[in-house]
Structure formats: structure tokens, C-alpha cells
N, C-alpha and C. Protein backbone atom coordinates (compact mmCIF):
# COMPACT_ATOMS: atom_id res chain seq x y z
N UNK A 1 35.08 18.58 -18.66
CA UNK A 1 34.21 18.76 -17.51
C UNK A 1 33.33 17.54 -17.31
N UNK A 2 32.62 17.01 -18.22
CA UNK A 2 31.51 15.97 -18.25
C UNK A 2 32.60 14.77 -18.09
N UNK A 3 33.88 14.45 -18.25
CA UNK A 3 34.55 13.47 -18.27
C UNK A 3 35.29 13.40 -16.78
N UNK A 4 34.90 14.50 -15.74
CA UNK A 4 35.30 14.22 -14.68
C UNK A 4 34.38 14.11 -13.73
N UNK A 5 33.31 14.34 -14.50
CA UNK A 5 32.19 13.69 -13.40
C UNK A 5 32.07 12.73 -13.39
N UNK A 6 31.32 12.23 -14.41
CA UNK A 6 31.35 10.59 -14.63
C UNK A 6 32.05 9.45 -13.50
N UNK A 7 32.99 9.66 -12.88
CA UNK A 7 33.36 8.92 -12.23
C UNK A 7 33.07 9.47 -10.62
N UNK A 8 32.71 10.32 -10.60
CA UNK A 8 31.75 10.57 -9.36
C UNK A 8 30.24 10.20 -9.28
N UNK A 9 29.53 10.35 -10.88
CA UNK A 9 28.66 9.88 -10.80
C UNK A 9 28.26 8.45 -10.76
N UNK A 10 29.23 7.50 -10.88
CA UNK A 10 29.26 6.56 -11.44
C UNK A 10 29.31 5.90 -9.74
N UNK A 11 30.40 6.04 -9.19
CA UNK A 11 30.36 5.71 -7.55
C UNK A 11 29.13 6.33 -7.15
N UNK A 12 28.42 7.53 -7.39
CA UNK A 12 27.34 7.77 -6.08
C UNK A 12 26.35 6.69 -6.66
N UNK A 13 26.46 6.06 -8.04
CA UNK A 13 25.33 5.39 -8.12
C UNK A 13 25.55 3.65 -7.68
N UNK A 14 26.76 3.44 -7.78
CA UNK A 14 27.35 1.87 -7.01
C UNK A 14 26.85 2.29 -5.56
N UNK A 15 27.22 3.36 -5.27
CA UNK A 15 26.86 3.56 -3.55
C UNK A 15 25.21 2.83 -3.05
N UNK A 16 24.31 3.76 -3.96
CA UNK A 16 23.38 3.63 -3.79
C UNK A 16 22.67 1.74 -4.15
N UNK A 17 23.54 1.07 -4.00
CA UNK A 17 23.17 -0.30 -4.55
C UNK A 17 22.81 -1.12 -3.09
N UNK A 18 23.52 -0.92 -1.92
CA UNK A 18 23.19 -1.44 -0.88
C UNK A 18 21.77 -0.65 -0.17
N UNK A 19 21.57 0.61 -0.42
CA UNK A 19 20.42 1.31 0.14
C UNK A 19 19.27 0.37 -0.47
N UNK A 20 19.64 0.64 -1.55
CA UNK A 20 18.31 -0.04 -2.68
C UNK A 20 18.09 -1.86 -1.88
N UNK A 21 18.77 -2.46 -1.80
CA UNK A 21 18.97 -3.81 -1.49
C UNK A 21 18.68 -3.97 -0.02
N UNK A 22 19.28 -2.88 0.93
CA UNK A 22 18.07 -3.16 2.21
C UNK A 22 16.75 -2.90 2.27
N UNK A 23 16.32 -1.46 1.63
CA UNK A 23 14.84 -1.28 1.15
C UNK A 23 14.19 -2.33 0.99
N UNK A 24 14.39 -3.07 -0.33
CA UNK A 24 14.00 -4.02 -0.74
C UNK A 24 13.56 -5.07 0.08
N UNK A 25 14.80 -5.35 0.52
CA UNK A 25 14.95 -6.90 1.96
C UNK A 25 13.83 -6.23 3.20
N UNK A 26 13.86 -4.94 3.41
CA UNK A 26 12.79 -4.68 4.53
C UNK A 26 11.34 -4.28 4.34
N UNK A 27 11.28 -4.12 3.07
CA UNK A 27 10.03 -4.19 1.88
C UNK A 27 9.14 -5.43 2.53
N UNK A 28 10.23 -6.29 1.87
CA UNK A 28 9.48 -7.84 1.88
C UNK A 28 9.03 -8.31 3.54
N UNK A 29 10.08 -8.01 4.51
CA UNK A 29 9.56 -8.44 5.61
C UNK A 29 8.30 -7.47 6.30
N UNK A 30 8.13 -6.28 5.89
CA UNK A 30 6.68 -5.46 6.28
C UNK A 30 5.97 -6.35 5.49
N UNK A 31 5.58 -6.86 3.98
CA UNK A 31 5.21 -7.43 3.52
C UNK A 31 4.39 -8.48 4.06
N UNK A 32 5.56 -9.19 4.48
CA UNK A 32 4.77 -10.42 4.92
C UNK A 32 4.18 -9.91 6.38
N UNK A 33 4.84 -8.85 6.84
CA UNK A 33 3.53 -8.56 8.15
C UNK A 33 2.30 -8.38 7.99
N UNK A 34 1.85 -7.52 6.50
CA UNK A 34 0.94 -7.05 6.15
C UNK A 34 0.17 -8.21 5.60
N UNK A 35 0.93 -9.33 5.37
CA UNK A 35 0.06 -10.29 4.65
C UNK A 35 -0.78 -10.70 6.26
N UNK A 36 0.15 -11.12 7.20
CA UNK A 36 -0.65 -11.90 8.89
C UNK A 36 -1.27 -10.52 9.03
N UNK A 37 -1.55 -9.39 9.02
CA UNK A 37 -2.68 -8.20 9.27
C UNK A 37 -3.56 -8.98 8.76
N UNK A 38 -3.34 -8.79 7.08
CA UNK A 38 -4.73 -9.09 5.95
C UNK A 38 -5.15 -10.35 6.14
N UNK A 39 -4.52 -11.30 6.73
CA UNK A 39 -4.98 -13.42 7.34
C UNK A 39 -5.82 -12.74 8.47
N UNK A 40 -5.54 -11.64 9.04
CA UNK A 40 -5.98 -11.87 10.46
C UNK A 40 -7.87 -10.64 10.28
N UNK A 41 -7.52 -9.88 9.24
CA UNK A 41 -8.60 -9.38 8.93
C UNK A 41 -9.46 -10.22 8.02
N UNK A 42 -9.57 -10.90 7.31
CA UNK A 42 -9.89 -12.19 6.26
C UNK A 42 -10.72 -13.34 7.45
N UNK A 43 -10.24 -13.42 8.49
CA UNK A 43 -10.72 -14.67 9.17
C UNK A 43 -11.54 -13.92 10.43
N UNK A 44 -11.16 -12.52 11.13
CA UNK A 44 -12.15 -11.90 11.16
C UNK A 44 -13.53 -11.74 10.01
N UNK A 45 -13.54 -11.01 9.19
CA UNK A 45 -14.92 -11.14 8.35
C UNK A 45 -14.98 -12.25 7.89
N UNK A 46 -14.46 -13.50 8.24
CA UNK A 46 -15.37 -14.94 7.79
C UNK A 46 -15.85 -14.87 9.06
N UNK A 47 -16.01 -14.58 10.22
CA UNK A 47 -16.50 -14.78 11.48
C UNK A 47 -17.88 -13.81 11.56
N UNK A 48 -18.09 -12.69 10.35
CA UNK A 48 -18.90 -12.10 10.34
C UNK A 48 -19.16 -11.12 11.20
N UNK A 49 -17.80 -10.67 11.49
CA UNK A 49 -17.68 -9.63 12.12
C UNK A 49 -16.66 -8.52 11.44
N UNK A 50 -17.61 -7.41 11.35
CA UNK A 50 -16.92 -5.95 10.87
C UNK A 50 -15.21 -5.44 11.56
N UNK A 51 -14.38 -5.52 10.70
CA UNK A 51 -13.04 -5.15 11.36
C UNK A 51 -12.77 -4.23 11.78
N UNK A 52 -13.73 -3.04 11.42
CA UNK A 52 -13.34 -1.49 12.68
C UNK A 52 -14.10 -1.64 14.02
N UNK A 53 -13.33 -1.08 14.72
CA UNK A 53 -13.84 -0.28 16.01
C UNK A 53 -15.05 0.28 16.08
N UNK A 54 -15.74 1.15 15.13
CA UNK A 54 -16.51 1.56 15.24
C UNK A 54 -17.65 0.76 15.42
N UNK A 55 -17.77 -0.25 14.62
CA UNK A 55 -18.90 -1.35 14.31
C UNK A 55 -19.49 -1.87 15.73
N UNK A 56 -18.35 -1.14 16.86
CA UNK A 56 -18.64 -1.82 18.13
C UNK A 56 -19.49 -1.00 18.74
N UNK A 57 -19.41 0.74 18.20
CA UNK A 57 -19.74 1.65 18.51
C UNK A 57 -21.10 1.93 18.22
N UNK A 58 -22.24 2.82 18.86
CA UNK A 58 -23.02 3.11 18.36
C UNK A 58 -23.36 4.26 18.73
N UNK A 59 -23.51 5.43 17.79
CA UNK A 59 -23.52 6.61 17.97
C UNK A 59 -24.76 7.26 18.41
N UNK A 60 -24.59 8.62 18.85
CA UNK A 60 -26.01 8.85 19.87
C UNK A 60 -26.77 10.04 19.08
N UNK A 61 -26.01 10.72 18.15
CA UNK A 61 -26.96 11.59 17.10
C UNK A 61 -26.33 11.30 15.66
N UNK A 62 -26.34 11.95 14.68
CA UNK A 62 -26.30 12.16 13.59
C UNK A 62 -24.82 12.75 13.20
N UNK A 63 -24.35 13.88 14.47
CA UNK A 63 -23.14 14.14 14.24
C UNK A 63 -21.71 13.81 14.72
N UNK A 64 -22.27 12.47 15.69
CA UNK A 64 -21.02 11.77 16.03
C UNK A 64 -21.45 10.59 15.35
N UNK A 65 -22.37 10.32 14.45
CA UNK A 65 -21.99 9.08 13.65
C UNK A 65 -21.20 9.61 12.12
N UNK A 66 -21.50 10.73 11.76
CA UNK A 66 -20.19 10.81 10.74
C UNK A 66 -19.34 11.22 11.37
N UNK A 67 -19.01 11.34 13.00
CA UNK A 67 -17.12 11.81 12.97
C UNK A 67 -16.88 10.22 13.32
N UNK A 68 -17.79 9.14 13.63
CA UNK A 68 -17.28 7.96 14.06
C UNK A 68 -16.98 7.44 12.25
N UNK A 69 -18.06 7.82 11.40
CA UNK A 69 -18.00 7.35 9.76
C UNK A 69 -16.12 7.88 9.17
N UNK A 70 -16.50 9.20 9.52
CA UNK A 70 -15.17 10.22 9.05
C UNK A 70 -13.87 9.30 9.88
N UNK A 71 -13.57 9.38 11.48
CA UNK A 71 -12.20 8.59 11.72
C UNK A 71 -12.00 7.08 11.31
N UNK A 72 -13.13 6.31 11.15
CA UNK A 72 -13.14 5.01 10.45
C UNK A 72 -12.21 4.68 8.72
N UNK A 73 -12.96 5.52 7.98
CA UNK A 73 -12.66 6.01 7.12
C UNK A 73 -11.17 6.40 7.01
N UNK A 74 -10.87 7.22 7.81
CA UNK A 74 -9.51 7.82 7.74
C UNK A 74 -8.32 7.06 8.03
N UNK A 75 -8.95 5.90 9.07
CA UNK A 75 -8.15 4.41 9.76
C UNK A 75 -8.19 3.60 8.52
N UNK A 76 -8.86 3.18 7.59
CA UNK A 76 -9.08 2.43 6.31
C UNK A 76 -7.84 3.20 5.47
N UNK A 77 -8.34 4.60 5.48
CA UNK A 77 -7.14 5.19 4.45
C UNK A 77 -5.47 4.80 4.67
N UNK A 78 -4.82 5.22 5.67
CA UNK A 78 -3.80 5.06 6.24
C UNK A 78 -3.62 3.37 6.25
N UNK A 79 -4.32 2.44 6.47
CA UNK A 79 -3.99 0.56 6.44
C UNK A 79 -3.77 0.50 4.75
N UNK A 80 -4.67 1.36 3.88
CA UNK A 80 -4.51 0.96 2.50
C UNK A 80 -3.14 1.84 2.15
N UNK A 81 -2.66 2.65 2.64
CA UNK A 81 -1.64 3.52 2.24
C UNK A 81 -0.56 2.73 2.50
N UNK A 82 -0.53 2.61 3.49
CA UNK A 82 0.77 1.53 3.65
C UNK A 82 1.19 0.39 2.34
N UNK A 83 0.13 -0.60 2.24
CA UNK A 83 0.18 -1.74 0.85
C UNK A 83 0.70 -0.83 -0.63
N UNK A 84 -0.56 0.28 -0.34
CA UNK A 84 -0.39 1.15 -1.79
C UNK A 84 1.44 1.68 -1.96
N UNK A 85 1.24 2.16 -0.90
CA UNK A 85 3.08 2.64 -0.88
C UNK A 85 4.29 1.27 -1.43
N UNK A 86 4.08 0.30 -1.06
CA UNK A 86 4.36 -1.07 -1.40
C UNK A 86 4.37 -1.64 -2.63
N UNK A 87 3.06 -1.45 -2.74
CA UNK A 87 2.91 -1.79 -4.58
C UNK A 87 3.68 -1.00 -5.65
N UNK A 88 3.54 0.62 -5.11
CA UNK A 88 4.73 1.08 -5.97
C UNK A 88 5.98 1.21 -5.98
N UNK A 89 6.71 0.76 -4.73
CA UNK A 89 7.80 1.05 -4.21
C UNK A 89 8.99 -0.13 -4.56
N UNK A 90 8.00 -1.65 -3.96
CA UNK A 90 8.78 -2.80 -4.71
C UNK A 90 9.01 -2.49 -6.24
N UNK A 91 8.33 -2.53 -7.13
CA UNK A 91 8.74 -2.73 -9.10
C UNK A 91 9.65 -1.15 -9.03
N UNK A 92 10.15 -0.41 -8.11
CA UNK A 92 10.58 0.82 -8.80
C UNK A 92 11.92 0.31 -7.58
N UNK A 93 12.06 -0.35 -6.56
CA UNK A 93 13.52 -0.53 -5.79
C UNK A 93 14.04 -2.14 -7.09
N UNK A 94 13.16 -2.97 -7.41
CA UNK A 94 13.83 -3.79 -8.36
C UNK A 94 14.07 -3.13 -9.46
N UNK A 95 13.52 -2.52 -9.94
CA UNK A 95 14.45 -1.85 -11.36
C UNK A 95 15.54 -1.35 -11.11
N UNK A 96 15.86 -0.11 -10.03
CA UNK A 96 17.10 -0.02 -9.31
C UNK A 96 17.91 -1.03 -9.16
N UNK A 97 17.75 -1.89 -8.49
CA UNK A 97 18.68 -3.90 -8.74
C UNK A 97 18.77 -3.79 -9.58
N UNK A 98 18.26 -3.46 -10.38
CA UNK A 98 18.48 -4.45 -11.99
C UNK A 98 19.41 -3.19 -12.26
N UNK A 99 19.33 -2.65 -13.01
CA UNK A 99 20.09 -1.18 -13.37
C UNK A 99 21.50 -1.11 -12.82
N UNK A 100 21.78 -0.73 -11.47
CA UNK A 100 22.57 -0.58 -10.65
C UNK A 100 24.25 -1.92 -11.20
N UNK A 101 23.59 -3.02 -10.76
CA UNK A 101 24.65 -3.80 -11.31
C UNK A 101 25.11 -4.12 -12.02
N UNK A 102 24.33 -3.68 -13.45
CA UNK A 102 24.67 -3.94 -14.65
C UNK A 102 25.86 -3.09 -15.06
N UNK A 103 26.44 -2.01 -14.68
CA UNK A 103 27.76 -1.17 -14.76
C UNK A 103 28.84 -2.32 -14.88
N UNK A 104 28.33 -2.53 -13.59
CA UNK A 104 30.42 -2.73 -13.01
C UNK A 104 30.03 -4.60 -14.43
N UNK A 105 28.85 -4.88 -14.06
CA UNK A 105 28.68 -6.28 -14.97
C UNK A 105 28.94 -6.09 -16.68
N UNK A 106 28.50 -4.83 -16.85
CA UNK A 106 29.26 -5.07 -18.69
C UNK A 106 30.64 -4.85 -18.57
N UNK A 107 30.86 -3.85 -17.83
CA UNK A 107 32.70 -3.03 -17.36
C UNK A 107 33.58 -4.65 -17.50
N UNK A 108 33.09 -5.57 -16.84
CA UNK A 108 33.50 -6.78 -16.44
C UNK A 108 33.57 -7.73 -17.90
N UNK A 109 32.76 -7.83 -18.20
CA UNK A 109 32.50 -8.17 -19.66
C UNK A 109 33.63 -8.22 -20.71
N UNK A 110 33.81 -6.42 -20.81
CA UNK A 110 34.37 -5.90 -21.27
C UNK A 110 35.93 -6.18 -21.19
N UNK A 111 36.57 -6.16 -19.97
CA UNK A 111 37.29 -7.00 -19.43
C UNK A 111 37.76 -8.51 -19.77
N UNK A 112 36.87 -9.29 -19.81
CA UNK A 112 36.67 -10.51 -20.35
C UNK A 112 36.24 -11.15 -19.10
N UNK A 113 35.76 -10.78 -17.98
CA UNK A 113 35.52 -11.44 -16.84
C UNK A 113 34.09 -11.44 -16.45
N UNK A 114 33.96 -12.96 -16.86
CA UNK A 114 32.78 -13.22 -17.00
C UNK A 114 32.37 -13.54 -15.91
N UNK A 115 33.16 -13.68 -14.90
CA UNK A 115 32.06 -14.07 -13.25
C UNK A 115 31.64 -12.49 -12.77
N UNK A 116 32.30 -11.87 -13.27
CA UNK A 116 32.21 -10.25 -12.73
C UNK A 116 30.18 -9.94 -13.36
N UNK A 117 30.11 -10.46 -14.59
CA UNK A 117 29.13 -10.21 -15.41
C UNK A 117 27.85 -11.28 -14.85
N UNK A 118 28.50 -12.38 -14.33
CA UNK A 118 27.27 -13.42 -13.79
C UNK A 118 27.34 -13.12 -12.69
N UNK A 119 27.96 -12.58 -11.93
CA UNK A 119 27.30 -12.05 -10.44
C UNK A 119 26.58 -10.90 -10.43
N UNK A 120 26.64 -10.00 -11.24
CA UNK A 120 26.15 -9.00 -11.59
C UNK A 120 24.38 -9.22 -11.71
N UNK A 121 24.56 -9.88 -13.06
CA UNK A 121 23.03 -10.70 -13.27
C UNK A 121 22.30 -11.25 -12.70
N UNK A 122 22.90 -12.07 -11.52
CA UNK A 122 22.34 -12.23 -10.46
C UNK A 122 21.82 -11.61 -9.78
N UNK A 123 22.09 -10.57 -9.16
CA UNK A 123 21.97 -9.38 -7.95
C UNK A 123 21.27 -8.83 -8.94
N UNK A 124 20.63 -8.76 -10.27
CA UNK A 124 19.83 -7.89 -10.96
C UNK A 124 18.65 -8.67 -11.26
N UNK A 125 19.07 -10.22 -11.50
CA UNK A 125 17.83 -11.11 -11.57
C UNK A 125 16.53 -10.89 -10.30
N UNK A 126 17.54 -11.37 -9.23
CA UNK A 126 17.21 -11.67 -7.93
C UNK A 126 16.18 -10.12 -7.60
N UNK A 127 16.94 -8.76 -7.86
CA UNK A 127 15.86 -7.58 -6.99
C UNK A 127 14.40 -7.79 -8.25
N UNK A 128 14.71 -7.75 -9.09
CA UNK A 128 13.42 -7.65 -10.25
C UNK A 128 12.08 -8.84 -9.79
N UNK A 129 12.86 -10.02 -9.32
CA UNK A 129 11.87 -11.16 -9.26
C UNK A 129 11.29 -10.66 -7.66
N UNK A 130 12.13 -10.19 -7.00
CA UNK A 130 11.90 -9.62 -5.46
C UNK A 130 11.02 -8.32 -5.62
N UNK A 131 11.64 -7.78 -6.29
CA UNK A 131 10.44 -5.82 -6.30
C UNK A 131 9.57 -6.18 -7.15
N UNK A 132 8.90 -7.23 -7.94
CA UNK A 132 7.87 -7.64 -8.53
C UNK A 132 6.80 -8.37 -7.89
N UNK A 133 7.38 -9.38 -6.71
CA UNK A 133 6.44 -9.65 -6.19
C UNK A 133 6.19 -8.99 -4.66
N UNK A 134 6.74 -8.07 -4.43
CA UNK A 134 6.43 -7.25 -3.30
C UNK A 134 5.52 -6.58 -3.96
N UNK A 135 5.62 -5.69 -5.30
CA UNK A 135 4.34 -4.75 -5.80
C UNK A 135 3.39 -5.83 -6.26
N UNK A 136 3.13 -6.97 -6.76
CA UNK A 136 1.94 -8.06 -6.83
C UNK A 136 1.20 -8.15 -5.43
N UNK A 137 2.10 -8.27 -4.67
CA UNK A 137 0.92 -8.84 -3.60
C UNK A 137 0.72 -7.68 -2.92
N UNK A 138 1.53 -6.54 -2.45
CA UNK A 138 1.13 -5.35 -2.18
C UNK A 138 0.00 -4.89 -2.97
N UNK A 139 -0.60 -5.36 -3.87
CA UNK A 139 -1.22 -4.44 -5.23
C UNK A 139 -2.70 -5.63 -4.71
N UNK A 140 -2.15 -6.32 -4.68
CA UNK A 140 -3.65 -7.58 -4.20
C UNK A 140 -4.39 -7.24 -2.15
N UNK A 141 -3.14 -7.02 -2.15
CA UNK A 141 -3.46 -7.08 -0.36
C UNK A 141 -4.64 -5.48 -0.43
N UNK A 142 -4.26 -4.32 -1.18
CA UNK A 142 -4.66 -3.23 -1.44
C UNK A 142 -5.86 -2.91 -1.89
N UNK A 143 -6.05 -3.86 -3.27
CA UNK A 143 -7.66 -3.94 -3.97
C UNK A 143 -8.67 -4.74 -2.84
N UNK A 144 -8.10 -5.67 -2.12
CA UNK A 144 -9.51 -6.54 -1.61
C UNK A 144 -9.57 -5.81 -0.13
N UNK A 145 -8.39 -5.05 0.20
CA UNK A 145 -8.86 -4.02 1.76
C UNK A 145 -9.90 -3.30 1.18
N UNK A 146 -9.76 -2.62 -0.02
CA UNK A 146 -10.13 -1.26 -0.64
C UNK A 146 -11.65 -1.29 -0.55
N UNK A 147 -12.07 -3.20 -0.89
CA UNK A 147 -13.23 -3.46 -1.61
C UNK A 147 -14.19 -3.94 0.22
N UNK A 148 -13.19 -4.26 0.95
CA UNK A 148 -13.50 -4.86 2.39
C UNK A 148 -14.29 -3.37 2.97
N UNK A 149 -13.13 -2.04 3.00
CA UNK A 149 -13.53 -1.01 3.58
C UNK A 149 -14.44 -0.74 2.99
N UNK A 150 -14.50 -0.39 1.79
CA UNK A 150 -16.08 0.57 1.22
C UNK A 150 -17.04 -0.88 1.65
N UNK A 151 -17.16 -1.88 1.78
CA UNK A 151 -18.64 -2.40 1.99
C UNK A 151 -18.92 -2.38 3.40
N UNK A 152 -18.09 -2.34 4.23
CA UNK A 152 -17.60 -1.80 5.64
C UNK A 152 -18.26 -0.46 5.97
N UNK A 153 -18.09 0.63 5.44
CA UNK A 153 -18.40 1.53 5.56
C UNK A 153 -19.61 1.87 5.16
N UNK A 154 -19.83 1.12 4.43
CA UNK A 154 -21.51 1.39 3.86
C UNK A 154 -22.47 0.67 4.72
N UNK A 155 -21.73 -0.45 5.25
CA UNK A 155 -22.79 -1.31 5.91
C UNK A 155 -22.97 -0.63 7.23
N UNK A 156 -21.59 0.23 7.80
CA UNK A 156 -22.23 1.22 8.92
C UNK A 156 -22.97 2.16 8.97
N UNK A 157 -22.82 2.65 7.69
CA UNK A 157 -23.71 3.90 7.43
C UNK A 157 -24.89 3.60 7.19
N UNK A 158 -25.34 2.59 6.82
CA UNK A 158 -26.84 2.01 6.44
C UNK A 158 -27.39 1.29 7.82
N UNK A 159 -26.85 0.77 8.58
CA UNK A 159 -26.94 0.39 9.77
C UNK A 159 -27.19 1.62 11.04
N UNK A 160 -26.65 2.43 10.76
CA UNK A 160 -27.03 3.84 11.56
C UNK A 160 -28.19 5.06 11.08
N UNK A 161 -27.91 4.70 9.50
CA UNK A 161 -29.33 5.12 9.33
C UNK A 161 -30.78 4.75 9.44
N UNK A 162 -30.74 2.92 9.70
CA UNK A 162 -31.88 2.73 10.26
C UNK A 162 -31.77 3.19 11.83
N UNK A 163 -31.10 3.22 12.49
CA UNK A 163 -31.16 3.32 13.70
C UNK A 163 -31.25 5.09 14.36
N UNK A 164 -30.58 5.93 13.77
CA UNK A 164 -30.91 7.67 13.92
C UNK A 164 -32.07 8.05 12.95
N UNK A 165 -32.79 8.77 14.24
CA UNK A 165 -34.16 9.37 13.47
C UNK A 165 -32.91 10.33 12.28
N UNK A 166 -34.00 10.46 11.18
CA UNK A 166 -33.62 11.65 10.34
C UNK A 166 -32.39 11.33 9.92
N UNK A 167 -31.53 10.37 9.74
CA UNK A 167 -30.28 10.24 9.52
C UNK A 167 -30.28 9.57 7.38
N UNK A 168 -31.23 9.41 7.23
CA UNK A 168 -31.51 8.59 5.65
C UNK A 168 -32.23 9.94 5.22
N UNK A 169 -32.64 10.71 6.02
CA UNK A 169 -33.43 12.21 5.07
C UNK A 169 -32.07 13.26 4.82
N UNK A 170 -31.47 13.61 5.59
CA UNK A 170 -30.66 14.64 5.42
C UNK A 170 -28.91 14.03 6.41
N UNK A 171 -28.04 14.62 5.22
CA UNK A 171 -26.63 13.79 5.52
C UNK A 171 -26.08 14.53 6.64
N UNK A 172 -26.44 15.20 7.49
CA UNK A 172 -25.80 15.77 8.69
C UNK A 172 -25.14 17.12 8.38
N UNK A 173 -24.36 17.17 7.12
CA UNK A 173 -23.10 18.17 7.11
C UNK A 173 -23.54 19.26 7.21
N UNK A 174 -24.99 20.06 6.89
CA UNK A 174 -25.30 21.28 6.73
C UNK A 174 -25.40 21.78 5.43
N UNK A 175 -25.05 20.99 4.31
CA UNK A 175 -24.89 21.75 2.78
C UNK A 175 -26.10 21.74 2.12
N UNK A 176 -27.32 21.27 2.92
CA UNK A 176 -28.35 21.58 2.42
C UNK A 176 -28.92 20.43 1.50
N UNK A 177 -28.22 19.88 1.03
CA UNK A 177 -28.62 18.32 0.17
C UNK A 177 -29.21 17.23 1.31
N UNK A 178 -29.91 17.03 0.94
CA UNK A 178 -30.72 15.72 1.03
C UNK A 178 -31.05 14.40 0.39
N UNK A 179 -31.25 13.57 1.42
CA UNK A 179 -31.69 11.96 0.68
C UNK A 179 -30.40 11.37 0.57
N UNK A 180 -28.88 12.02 0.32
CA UNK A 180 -27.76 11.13 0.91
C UNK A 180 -27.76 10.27 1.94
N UNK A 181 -27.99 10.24 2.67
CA UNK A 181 -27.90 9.56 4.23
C UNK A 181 -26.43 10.20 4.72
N UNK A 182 -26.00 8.80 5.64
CA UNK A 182 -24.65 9.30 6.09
C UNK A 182 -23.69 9.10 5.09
N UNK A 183 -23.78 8.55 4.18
CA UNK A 183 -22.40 8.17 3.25
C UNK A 183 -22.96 8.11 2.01
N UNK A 184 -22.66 8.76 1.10
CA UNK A 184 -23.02 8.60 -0.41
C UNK A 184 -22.18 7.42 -1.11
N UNK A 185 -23.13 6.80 -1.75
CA UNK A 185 -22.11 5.61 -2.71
C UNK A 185 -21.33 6.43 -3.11
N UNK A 186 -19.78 5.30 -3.49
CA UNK A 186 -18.78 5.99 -3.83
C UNK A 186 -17.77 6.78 -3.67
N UNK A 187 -17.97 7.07 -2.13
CA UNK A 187 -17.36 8.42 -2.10
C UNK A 187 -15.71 7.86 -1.26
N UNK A 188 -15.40 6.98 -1.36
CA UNK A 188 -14.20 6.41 -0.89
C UNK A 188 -13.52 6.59 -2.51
């Protein structure tokens, strides 16, 4: 029984070698989109200007400055999700490369056919050095958004609390706590 799978399992996993290898290849080109986003947000805040929408905004009570705080926030989440998805996705589609070709490359070996085994290595070299640096710079593009948004967000929320009466005494939500303002450190 186990000796007649094997060779079904063995093709669905050669199959899966071109999926893995466009992933990869379309990995890298979001990649580098995300890098001209993060150039284009980077040279925005050297201009000293806040990269959300909101920053343009200025709210007229207490409870449309946390739904302007809250969808800001939620726009930050979703730009970092994308990289984050990236960072883990490249080092886990190159291990797949790597893995994947090494079959038919020892099979070949084994054989005595050694170009079978150096092309192999190749196409396993090549995704590892590729899904490594898609999760590096995905993993970099991710920490300095992460660190951009929370000072972003704080600097709106401190900026609106000088500006709404009562907005630095009590945080809007109703839970009865006080002296938060609109945004508690940390809470990203």
C-alpha cells in the first residue's frame, strides 16, 4: 500500500515546484513595490510631514477623533500586514526550492548523472538566497513602518488632545478610566 503511493506522492510534490517558483518570482516583484511605497513614505517624513490622511484631518469632538485614531490605525495595520505576510512567506517558499529539487537531484546522483544533481542545486541554491532576502527586507520594511506608525499615531493623538477640550482627562470610550487621553502608550 505505502509503496504505491509514493509515486503519487512523489509527482504531487515535483508538481508543486513551479507553484512554489512563481510565488517566489511574484514575492520579489510586490517586494520591490513595497520597497518604492516605503522610498516614497521615508522622503515624505523627511519633508516632515505625517503619512496618513488623517494628519490632514482635524476632528470636531472627542468621538470622531478616535474613529479618525481607530481607521488610521487600522490603514497602518493592513500596510504592515502585507510586508509581515512577506517576511514569512519568502524563508518558507525558499525552503520549498530547496527541498523540492533535491529528489529528482540525488535520484540523478544515484544514477551517476551529475548534471541532473547540479541543476538541481541550482534551482535550490537560487530559491533559498531568493526566499531569504525577500523575508530580510520584508522583515526591515515591517519594523521601521511599525516604529513610523506608533510615533504617527501618538503624535496625532497628542496633537488632538491639546486641541479637544477634555480629550487628555477622559479617553472618550465610556469605560470609565481616565487620564488615558486618546491613545494609551503601547497599545499598537
Amino acid at each position: 500500500m505505502t509503496a504505491s503511493l509514493l509515486p503519487i506522492l512523489h509527482g504531487f510534490v515535483q508538481a508543486l515546484l513551479g507553484p512554489v517558483l512563481l510565488t517566489l518570482f511574484l514575492s520579489t516583484v510586490y517586494l520591490t513595490y513595497e520597497c518604492g511605497v516605503f522610498l516614497r513614505e521615508a522622503w515624505s517624513r523627511r519633508g516632515g510631514r505625517l503619512g496618513s490622511a488623517a494628519a490632514a484631518d482635524h476632528p470636531g469632538d472627542l468621538a470622531e477623533a478616535h474613529r479618525l485614531l481607530a481607521d488610521t490605525e487600522a490603514g497602518f495595520a493592513r500596510r504592515l500586514e502585507r510586508t509581515d505576510i512577506l517576511a514569512r512567506l519568502g524563508p518558507a517558499l525558499g525552503l520549498a526550492g530547496t527541498l523540492i529539487p533535491l529528489g529528482p537531484g540525488l535520484s540523478g546522483l544515484q544514477r551517476g548523472d551529475v548534471s541532473v544533481l547540479a541543476s538541481a542545486l541550482t534551482v535550490a541554491f537560487d530559491t533559498t538566497v531568493l526566499g531569504l532576502v525577500v523575508g530580510v527586507v520584508a522583515f526591515v520594511l515591517s519594523r521601521v513602518r511599525r516604529r513610523w506608525y506608533e510615533s504617527e499615531l501618538d503624535s496625532l493623538a497628542e496633537q488632538w488632545e491639546e486641541s479637544l477640550p477634555g480629550a487628555a482627562a477622559n479617553d472618550g470610550v465610556g469605560d470609565g478610566e481616565s487620564g488615558d487621553g486618546l491613545r494609551a502608550k503601547g497599545s499598537t
